[in-house]
N, C-alpha and C. Protein backbone atom coordinates (compact mmCIF):
# COMPACT_ATOMS: atom_id res chain seq x y z
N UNK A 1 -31.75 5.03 -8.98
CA UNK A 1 -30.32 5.04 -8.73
C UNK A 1 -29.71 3.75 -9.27
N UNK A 2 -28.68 4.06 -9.93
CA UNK A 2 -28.26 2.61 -10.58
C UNK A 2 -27.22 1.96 -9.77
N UNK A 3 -27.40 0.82 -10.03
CA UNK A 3 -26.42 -0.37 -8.41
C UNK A 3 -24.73 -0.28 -9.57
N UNK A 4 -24.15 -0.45 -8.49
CA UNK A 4 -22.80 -0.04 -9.01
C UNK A 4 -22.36 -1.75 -9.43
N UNK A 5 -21.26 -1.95 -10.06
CA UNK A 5 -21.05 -3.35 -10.47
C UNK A 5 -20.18 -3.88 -9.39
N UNK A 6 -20.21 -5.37 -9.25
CA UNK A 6 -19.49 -6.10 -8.59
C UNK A 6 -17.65 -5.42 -8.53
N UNK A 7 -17.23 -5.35 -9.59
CA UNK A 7 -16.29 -4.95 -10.07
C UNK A 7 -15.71 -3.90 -9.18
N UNK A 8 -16.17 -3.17 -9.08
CA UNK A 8 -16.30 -1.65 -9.08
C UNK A 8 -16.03 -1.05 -8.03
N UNK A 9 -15.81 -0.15 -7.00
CA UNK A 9 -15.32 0.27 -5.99
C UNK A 9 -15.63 1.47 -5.34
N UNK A 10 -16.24 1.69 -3.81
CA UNK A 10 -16.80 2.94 -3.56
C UNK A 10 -15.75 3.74 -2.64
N UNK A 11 -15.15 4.59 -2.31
CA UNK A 11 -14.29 4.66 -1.56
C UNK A 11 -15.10 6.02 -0.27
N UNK A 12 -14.67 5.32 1.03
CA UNK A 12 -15.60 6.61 2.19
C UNK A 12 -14.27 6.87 2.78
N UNK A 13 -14.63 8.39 3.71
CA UNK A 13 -13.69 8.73 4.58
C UNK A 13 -13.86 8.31 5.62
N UNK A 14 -12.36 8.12 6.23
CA UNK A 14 -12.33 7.38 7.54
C UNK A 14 -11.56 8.44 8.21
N UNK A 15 -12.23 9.20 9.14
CA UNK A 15 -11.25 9.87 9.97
C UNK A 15 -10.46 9.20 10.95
N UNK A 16 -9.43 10.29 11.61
CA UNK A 16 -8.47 9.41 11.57
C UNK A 16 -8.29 8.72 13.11
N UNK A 17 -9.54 9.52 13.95
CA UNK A 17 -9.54 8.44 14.84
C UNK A 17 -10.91 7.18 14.88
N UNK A 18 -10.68 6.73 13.95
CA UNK A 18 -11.19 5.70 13.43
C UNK A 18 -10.60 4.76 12.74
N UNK A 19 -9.06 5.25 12.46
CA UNK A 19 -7.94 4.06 12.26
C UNK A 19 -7.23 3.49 13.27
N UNK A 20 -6.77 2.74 13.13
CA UNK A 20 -6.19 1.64 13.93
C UNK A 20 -4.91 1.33 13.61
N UNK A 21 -3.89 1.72 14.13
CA UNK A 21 -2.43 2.19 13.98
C UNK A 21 -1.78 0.71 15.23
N UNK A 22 -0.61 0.92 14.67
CA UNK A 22 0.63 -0.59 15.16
C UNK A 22 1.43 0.63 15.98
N UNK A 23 2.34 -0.43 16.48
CA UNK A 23 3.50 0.13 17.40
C UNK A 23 4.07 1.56 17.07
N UNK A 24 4.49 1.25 15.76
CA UNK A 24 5.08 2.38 15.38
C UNK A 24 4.05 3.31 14.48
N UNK A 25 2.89 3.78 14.78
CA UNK A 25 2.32 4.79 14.33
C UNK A 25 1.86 4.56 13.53
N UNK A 26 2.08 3.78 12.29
CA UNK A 26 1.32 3.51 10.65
C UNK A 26 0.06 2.74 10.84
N UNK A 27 -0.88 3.50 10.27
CA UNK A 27 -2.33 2.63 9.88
C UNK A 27 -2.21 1.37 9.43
N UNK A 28 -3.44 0.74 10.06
CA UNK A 28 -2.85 -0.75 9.52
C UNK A 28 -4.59 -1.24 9.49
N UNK A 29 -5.58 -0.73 9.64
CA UNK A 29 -6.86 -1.46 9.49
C UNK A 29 -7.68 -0.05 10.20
N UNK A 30 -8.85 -0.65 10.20
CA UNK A 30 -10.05 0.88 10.67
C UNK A 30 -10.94 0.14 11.70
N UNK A 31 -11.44 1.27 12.76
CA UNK A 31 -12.35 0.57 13.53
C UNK A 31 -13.91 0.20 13.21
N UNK A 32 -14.34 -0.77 13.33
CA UNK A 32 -15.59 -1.15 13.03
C UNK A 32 -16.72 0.01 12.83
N UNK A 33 -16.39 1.11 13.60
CA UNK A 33 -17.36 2.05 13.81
C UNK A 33 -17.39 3.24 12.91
N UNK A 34 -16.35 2.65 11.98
CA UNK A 34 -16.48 3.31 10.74
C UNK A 34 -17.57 3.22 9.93
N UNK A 35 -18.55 1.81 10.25
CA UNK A 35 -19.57 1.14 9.40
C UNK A 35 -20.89 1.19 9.71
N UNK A 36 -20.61 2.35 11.70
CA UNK A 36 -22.10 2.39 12.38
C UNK A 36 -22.81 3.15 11.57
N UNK A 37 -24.08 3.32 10.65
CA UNK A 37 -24.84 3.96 10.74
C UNK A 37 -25.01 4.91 11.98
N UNK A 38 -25.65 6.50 11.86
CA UNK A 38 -25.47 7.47 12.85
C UNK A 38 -27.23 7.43 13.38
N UNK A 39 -26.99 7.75 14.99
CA UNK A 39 -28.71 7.92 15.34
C UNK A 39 -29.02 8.68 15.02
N UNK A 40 -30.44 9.11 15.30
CA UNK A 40 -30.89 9.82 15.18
C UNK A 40 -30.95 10.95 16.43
N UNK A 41 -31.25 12.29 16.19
CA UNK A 41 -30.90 13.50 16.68
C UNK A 41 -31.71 14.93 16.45
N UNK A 42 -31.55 15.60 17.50
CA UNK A 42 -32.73 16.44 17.16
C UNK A 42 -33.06 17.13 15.92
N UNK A 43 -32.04 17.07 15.20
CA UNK A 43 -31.57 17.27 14.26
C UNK A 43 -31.26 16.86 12.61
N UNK A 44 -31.09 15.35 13.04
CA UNK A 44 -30.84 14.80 11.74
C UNK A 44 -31.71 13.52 12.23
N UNK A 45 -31.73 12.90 11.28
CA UNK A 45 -32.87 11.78 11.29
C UNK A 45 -31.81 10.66 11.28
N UNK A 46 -32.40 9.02 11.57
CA UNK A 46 -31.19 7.97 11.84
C UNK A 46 -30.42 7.62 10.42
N UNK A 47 -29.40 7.45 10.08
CA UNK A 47 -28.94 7.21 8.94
C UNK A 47 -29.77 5.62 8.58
N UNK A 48 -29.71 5.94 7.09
CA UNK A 48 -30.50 4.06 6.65
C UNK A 48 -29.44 3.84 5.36
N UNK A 49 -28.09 4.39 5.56
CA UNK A 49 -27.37 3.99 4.80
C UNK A 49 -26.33 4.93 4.48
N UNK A 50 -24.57 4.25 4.64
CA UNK A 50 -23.48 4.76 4.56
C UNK A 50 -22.82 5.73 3.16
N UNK A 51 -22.89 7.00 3.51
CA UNK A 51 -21.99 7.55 2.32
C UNK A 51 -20.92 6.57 1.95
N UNK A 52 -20.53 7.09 0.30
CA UNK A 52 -19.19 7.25 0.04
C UNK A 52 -19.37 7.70 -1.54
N UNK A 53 -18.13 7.18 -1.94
CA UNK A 53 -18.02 8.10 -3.37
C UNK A 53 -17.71 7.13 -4.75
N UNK A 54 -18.61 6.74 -5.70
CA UNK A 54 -18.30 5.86 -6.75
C UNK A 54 -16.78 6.44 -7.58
N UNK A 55 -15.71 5.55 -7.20
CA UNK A 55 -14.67 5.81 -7.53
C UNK A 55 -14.40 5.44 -9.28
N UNK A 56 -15.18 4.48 -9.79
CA UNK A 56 -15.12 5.08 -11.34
C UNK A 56 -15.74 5.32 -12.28
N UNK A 57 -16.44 6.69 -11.35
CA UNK A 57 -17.20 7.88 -11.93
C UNK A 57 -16.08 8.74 -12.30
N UNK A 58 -14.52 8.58 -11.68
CA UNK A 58 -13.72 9.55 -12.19
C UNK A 58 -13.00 8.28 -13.41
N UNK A 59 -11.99 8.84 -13.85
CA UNK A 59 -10.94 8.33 -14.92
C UNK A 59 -9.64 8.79 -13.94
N UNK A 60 -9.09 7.78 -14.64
CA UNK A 60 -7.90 7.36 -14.44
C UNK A 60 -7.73 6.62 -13.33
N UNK A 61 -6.23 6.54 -12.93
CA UNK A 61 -6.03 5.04 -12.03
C UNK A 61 -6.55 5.76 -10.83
N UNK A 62 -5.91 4.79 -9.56
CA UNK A 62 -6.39 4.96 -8.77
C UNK A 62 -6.44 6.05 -7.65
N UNK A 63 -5.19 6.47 -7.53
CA UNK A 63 -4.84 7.80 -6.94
C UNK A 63 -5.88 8.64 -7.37
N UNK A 64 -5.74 9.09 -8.92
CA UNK A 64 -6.93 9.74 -9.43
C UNK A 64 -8.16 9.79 -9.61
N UNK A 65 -8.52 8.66 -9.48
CA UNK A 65 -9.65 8.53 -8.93
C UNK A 65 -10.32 8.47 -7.26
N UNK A 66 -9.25 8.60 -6.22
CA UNK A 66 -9.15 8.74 -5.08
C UNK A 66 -9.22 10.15 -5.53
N UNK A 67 -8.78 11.16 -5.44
CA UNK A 67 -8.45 12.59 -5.64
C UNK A 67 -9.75 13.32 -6.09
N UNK A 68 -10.28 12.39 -7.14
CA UNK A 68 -11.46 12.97 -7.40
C UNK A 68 -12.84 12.98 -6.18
N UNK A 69 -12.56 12.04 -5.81
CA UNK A 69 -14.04 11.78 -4.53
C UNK A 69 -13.86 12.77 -3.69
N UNK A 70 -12.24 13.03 -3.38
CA UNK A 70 -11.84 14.06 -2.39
C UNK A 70 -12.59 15.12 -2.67
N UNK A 71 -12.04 15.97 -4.27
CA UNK A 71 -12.57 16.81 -4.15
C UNK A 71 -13.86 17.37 -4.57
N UNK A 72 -14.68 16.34 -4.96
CA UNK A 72 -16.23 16.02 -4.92
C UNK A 72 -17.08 16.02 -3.97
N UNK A 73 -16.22 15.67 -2.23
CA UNK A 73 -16.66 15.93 -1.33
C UNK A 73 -17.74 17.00 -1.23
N UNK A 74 -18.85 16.94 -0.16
CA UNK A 74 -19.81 17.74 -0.09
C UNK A 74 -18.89 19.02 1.44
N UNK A 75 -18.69 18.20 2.05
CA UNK A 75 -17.55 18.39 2.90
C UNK A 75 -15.96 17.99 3.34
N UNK A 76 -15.67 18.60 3.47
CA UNK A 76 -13.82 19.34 3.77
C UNK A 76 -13.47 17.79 4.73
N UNK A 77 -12.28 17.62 4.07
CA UNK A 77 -11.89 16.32 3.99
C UNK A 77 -10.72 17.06 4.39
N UNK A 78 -9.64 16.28 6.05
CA UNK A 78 -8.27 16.62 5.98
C UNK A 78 -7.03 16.15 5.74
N UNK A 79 -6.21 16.94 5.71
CA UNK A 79 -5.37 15.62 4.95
C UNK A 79 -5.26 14.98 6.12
N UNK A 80 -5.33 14.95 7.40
CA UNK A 80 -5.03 13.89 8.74
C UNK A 80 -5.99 13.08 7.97
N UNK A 81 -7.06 12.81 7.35
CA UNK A 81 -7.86 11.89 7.18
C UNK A 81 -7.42 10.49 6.43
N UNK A 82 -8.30 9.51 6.19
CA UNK A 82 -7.78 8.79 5.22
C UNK A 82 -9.15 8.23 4.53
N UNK A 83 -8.91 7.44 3.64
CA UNK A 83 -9.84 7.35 2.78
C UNK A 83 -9.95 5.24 2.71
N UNK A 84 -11.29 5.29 2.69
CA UNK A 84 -11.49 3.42 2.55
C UNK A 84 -11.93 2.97 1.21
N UNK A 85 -11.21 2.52 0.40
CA UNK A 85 -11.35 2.03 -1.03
C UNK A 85 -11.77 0.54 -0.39
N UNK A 86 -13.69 0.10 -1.29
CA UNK A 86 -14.30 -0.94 -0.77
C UNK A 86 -14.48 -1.71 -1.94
N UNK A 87 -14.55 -3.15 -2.34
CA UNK A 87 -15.17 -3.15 -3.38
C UNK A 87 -16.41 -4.37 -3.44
N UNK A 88 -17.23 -3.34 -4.23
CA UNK A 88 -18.59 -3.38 -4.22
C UNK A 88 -18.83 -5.15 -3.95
N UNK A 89 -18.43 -5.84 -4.83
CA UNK A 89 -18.95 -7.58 -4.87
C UNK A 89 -18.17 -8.06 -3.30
N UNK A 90 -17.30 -7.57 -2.71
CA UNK A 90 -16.45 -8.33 -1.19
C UNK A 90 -17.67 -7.66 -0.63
N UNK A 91 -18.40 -6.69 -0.51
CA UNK A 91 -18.85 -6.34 0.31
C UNK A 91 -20.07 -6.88 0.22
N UNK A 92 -20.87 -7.28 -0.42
CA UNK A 92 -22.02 -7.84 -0.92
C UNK A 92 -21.50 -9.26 -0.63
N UNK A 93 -20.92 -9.88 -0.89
CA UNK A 93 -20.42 -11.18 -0.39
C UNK A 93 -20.58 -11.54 1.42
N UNK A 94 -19.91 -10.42 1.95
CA UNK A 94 -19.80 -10.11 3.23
C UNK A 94 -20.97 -9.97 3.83
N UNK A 95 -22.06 -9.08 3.59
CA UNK A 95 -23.30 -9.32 3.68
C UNK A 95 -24.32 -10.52 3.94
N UNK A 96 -23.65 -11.56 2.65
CA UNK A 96 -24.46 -12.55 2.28
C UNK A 96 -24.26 -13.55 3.85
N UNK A 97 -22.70 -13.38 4.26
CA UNK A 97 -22.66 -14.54 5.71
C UNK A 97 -23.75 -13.82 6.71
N UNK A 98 -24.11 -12.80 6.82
CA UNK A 98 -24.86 -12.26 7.37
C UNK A 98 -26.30 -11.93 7.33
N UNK A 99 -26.57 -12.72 6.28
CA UNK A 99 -28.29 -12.91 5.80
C UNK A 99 -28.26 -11.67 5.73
N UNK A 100 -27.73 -10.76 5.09
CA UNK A 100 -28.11 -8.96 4.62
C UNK A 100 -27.99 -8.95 3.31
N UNK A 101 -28.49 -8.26 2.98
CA UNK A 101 -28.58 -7.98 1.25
C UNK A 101 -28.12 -6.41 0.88
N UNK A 102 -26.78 -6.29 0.92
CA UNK A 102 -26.18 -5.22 0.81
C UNK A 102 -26.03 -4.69 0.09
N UNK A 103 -25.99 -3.64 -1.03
CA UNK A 103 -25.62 -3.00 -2.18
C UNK A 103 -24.73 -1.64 -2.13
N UNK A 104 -24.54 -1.34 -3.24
CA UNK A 104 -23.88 -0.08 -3.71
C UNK A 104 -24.66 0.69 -5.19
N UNK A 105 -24.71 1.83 -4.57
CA UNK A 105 -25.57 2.33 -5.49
C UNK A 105 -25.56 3.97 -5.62
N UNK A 106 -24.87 4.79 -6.94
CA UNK A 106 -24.76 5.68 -7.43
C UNK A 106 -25.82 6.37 -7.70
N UNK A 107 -25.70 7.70 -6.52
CA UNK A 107 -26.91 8.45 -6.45
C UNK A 107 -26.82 9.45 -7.25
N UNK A 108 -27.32 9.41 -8.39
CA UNK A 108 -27.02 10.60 -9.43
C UNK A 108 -27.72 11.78 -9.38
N UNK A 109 -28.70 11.42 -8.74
CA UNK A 109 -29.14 13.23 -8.10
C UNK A 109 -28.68 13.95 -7.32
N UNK A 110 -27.59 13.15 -6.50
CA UNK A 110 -27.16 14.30 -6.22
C UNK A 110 -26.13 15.53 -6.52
N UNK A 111 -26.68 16.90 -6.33
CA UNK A 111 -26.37 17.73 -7.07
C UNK A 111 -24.73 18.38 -6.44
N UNK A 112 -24.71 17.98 -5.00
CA UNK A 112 -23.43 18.44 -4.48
C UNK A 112 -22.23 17.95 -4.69
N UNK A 113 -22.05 16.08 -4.67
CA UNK A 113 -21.36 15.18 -5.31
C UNK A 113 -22.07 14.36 -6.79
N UNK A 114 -21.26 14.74 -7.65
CA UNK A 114 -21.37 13.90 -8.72
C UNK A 114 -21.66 12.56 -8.42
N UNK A 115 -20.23 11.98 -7.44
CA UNK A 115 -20.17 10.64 -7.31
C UNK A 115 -20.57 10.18 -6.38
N UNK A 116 -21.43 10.61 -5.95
CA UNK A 116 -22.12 10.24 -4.49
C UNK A 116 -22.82 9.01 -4.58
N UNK A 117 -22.30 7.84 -4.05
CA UNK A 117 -22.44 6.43 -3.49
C UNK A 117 -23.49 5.81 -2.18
N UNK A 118 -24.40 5.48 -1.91
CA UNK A 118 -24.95 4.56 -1.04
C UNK A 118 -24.81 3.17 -0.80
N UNK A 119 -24.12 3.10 0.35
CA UNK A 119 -24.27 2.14 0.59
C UNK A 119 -25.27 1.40 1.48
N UNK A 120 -25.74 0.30 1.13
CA UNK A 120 -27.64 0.27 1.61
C UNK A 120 -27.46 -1.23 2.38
N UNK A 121 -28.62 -1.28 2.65
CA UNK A 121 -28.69 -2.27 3.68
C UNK A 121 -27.76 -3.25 4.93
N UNK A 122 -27.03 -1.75 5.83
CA UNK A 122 -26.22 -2.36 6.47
C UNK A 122 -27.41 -2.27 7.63
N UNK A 123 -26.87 -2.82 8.59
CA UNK A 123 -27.72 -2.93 10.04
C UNK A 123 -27.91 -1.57 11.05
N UNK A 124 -28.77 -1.36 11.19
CA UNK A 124 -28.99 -0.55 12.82
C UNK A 124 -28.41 -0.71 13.72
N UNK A 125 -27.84 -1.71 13.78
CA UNK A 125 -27.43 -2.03 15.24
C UNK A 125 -26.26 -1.82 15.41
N UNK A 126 -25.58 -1.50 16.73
CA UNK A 126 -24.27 -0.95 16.21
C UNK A 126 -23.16 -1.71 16.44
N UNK A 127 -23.74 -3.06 17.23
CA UNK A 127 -23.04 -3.83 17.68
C UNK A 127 -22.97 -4.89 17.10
N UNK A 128 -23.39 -5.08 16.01
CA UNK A 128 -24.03 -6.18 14.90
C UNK A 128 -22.31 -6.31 14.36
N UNK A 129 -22.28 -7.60 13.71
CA UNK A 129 -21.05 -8.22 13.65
C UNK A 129 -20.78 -8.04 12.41
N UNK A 130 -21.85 -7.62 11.54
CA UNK A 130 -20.94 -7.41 9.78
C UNK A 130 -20.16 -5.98 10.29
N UNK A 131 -20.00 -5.17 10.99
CA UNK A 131 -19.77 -3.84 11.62
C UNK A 131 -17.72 -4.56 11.30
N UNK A 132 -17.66 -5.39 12.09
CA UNK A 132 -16.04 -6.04 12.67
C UNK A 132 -15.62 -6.84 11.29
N UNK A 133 -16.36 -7.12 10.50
CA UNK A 133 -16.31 -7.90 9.75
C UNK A 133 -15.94 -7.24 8.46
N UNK A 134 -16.50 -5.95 8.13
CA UNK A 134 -16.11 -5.49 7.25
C UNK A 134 -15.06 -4.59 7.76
N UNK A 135 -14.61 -3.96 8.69
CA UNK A 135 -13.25 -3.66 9.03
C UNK A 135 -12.48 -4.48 9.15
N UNK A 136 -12.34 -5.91 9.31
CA UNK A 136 -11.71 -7.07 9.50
C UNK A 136 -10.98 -7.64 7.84
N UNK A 137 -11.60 -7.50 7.37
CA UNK A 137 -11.68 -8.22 6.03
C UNK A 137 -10.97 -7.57 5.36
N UNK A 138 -10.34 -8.46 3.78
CA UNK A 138 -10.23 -7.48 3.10
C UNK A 138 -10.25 -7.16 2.07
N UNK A 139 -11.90 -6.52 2.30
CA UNK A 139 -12.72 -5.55 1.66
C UNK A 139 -11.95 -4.74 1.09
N UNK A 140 -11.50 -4.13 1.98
CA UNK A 140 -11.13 -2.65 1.44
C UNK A 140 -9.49 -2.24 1.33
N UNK A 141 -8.94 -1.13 1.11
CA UNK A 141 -7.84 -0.65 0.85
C UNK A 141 -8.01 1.08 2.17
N UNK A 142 -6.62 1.09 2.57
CA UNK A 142 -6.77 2.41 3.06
C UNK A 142 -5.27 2.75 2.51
N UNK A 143 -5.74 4.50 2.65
CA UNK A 143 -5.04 4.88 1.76
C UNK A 143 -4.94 7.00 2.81
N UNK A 144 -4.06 7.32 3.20
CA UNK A 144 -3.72 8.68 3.80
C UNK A 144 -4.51 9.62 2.99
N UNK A 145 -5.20 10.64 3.07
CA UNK A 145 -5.56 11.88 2.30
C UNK A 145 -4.14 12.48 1.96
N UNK A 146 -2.91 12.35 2.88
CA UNK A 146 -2.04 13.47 2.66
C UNK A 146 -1.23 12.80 1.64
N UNK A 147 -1.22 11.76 1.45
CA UNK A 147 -0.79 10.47 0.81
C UNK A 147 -1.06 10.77 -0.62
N UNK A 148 -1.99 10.91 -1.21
CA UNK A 148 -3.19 11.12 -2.59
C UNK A 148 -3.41 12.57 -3.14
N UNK A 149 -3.02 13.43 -2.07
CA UNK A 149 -2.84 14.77 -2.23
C UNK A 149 -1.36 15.15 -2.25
N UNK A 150 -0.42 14.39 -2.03
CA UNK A 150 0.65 14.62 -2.51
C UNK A 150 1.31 15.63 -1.98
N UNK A 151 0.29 15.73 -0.28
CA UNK A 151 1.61 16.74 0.62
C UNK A 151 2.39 16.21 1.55
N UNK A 152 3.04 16.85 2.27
CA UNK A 152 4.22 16.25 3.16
C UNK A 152 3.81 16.05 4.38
């Protein structure tokens, strides 16, 4: 799997109660627990690393390349949702205060998303502080699904 560049940008979904909204209703940052890795379950095994979607695997700016991850999705994305544009070197930086060695890395096998992104070496723990830190920071960009899809 090839590591995505410093440069470069992975964008995940953040549902939307996982944003973090002001007085008057508008998103304004995401909750940390956007960044937990999931346990394990009778079902699925513990996550060892966060989806998202290598945003320029598509062309064009950014909307369009937001639009594309959307609909690359393996699963149904709503427009209540919103989307976290990260980029790859803040986040690897972010890591580094944290003695973690974090990456981004374009999984090209997979066959459901083209642009299917790993993000690797975040922590187990769920209470671990790069968790606040990378919702804190800024890493990333958020951005409405209904926003990028261009409905009302």
């Amino acid at each position: 799997m090839p590591t995505i560049p410093d440069p470069h940008h992975v964008a995940r979904v953040c549902p939307r109660n996982r944003v973090i909204r002001d007085r008057e209703g508008s998103a304004v940052g995401v909750h940390p627990q956007l960044y937990k890795l999931r346990e394990a379950t009778p079902t699925r095994k513990r996550e060892t690393y966060l989806s998202a979607s290598y945003m320029e695997y598509f062309q064009g700016d950014r909307a369009e390349c937001l639009k594309g991850c959307i609909k690359a999705s393996a699963f149904p994305i709503a427009s209540t949702d919103f989307m976290v544009v990260l980029n790859v070197g803040k986040v690897k930086q972010i890591g580094v205060r944290y003695n973690l060695k974090l990456k981004a890395v374009h999984d090209t096998a997979n066959k459901k998303n083209p642009a299917y992104a790993k993000i690797e070496g975040t922590p187990p723990d769920p209470a671990h502080a790069l968790l606040g830190a990378l919702a804190a920071s800024g890493v990333s960009a958020l951005y409405a699904v209904k926003d990028i899809a261009g409905e009302e």
